[in-house]
Protein backbone atom coordinates (compact mmCIF):
# COMPACT_ATOMS: atom_id res chain seq x y z
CA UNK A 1 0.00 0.00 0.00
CA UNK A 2 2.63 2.48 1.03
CA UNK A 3 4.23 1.66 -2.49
CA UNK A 4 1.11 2.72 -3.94
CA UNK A 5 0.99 5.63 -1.98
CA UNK A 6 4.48 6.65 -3.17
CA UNK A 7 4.15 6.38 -7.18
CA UNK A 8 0.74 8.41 -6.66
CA UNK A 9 3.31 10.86 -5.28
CA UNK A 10 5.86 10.85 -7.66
CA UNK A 11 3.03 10.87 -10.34
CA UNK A 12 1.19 13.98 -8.73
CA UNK A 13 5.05 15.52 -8.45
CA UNK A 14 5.38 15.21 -12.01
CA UNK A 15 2.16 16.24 -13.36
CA UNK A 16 2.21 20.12 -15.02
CA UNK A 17 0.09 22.70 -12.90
CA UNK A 18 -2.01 22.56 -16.04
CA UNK A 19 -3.15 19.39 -15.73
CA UNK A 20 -3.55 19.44 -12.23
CA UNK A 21 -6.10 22.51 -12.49
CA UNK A 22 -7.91 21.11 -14.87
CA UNK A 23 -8.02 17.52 -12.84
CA UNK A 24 -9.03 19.78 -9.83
CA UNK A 25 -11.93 21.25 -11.63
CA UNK A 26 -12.70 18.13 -12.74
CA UNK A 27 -12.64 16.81 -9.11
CA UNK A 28 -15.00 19.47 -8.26
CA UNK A 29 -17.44 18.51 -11.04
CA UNK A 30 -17.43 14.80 -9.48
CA UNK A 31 -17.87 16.28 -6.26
CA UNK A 32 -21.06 18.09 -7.61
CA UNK A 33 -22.64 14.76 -7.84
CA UNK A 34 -23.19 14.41 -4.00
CA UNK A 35 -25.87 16.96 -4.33
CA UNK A 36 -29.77 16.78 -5.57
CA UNK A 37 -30.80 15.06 -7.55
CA UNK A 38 -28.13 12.36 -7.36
CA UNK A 39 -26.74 11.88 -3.53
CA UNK A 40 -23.74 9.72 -4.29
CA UNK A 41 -22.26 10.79 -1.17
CA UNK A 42 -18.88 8.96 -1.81
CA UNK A 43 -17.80 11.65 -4.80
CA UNK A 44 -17.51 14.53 -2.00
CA UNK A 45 -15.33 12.21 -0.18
CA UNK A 46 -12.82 11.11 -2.91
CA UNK A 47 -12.75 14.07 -4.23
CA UNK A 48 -11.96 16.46 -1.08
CA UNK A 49 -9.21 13.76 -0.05
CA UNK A 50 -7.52 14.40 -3.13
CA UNK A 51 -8.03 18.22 -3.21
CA UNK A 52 -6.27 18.09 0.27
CA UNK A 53 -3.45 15.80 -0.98
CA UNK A 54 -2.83 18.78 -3.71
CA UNK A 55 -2.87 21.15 -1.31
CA UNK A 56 -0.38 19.58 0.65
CA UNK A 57 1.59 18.86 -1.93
CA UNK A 58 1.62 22.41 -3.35
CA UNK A 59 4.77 24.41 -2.53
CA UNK A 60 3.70 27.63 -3.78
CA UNK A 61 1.04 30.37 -2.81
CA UNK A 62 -0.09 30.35 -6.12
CA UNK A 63 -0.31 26.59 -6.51
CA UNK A 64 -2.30 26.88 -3.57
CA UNK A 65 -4.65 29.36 -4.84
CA UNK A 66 -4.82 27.91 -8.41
CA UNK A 67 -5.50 24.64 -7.41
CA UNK A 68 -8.64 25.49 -4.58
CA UNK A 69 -10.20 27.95 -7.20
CA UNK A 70 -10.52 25.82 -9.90
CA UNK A 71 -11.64 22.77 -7.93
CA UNK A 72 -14.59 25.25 -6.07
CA UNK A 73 -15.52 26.85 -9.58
CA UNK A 74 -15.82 23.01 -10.90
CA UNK A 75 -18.04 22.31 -7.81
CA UNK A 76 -19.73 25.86 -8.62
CA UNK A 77 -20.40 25.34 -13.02
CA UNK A 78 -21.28 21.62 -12.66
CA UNK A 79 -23.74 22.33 -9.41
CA UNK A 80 -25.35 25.13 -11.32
CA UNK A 81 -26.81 22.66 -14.10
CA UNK A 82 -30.41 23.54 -12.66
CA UNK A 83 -30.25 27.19 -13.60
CA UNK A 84 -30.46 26.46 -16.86
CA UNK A 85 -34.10 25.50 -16.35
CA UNK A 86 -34.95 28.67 -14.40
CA UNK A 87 -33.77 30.83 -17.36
CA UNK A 88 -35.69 28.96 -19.43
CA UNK A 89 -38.82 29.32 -18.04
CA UNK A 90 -40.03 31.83 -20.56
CA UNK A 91 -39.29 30.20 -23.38
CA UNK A 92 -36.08 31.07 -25.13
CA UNK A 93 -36.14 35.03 -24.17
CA UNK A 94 -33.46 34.45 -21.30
CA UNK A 95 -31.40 32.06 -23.51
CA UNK A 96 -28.44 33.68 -23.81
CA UNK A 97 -27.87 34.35 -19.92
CA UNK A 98 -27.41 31.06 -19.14
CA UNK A 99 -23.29 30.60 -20.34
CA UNK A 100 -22.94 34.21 -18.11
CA UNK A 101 -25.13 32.85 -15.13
CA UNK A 102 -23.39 29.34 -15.17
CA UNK A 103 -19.50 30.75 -15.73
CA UNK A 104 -19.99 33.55 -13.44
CA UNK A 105 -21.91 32.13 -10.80
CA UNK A 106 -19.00 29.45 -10.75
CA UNK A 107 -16.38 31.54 -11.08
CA UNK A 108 -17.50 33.17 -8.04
CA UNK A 109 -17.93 30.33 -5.74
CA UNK A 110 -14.23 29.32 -6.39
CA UNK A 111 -13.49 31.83 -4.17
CA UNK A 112 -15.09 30.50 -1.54
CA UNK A 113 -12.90 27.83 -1.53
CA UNK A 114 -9.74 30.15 -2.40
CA UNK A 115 -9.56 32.21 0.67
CA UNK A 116 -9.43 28.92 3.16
CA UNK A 117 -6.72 27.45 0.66
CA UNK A 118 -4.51 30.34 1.31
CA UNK A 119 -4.72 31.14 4.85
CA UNK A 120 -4.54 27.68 5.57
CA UNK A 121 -1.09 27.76 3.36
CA UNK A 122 0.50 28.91 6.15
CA UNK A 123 0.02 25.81 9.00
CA UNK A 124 2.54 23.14 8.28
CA UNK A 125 2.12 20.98 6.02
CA UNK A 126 -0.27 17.55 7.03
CA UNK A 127 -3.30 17.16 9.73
CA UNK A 128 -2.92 21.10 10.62
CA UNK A 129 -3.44 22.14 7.13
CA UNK A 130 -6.23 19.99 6.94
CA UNK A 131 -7.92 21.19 9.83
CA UNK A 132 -6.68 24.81 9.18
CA UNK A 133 -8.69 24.34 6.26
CA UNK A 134 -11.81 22.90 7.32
CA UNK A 135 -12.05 25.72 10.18
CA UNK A 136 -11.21 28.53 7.77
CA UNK A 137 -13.74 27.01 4.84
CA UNK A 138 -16.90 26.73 7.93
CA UNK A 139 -16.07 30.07 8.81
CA UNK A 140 -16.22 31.77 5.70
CA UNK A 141 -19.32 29.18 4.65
CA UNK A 142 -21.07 30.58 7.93
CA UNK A 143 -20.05 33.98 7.97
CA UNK A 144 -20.66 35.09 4.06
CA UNK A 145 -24.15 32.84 3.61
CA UNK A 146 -25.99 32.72 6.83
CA UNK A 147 -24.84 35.59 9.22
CA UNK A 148 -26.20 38.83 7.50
CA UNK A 149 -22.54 39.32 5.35
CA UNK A 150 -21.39 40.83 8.56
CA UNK A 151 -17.49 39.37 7.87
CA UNK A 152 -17.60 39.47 3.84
């Protein structure tokens, strides 16, 4: 198992920051599927795990940055799939909102998960980071959506 564990490492080591943003938004997209209508709870967990394990291995701010924004606006596009039926309610009169709502919107929620990836850049590297994380993304989860936007 540890050998396992090792070539995954050497593999992730090797891999272009390219590739690992677009993996991490691709991540994000799985993760998307542990919401309505689907609940396949088990996507949120594999794919967290391995957003942590990049964020661990990242060595650099921006790594850091790059790599929680694109997995949170991958969360944020592919969750957004029903407000393509709200804006087309009407008919096709709201048509062409619907690449701005879906991009933006998602764009948007990457941040949410950007500002816990960088303060928690800072704790070493392992189970503080982790937790650093998990604190720092509750808090700005509470704080921004269900305490009046008295912090953000």
């Amino acid at each position: 198992m540890k050998q396992i564990y090792l070539s995954f490492q050497t593999y992730i080591k090797n891999m272009s920051l390219f590739k690992k943003s677009v993996l991490l938004f691709l991540l994000g997209g799985l993760s998307s599927f542990s919401f309505a209508p689907y609940y396949y709870i088990p996507c949120v967990f594999f794919s967290l795990v391995l957003l942590m394990f990049y964020l661990n291995q990242a060595t650099k701010i921006k790594e850091t940055i790059l790599f929680s924004f694109f997995y949170g606006a991958g969360l944020g596009i592919f969750s957004l799939k029903w407000i393509c039926n709200a804006l087309l309610v009407n008919g096709s009169q709201y048509q062409i909102f619907i690449p701005f709502a879906l991009i933006g919107f998602g764009l948007f929620f990457g941040l949410f998960f950007m500002a816990p990836a960088f303060l928690s850049f800072f704790f070493q590297k392992g189970v503080s980071r982790w937790l650093a994380f998990s604190c720092f993304f509750v808090f700005f989860q509470y704080n921004c959506f269900y305490n009046n936007n008295y912090y953000c």
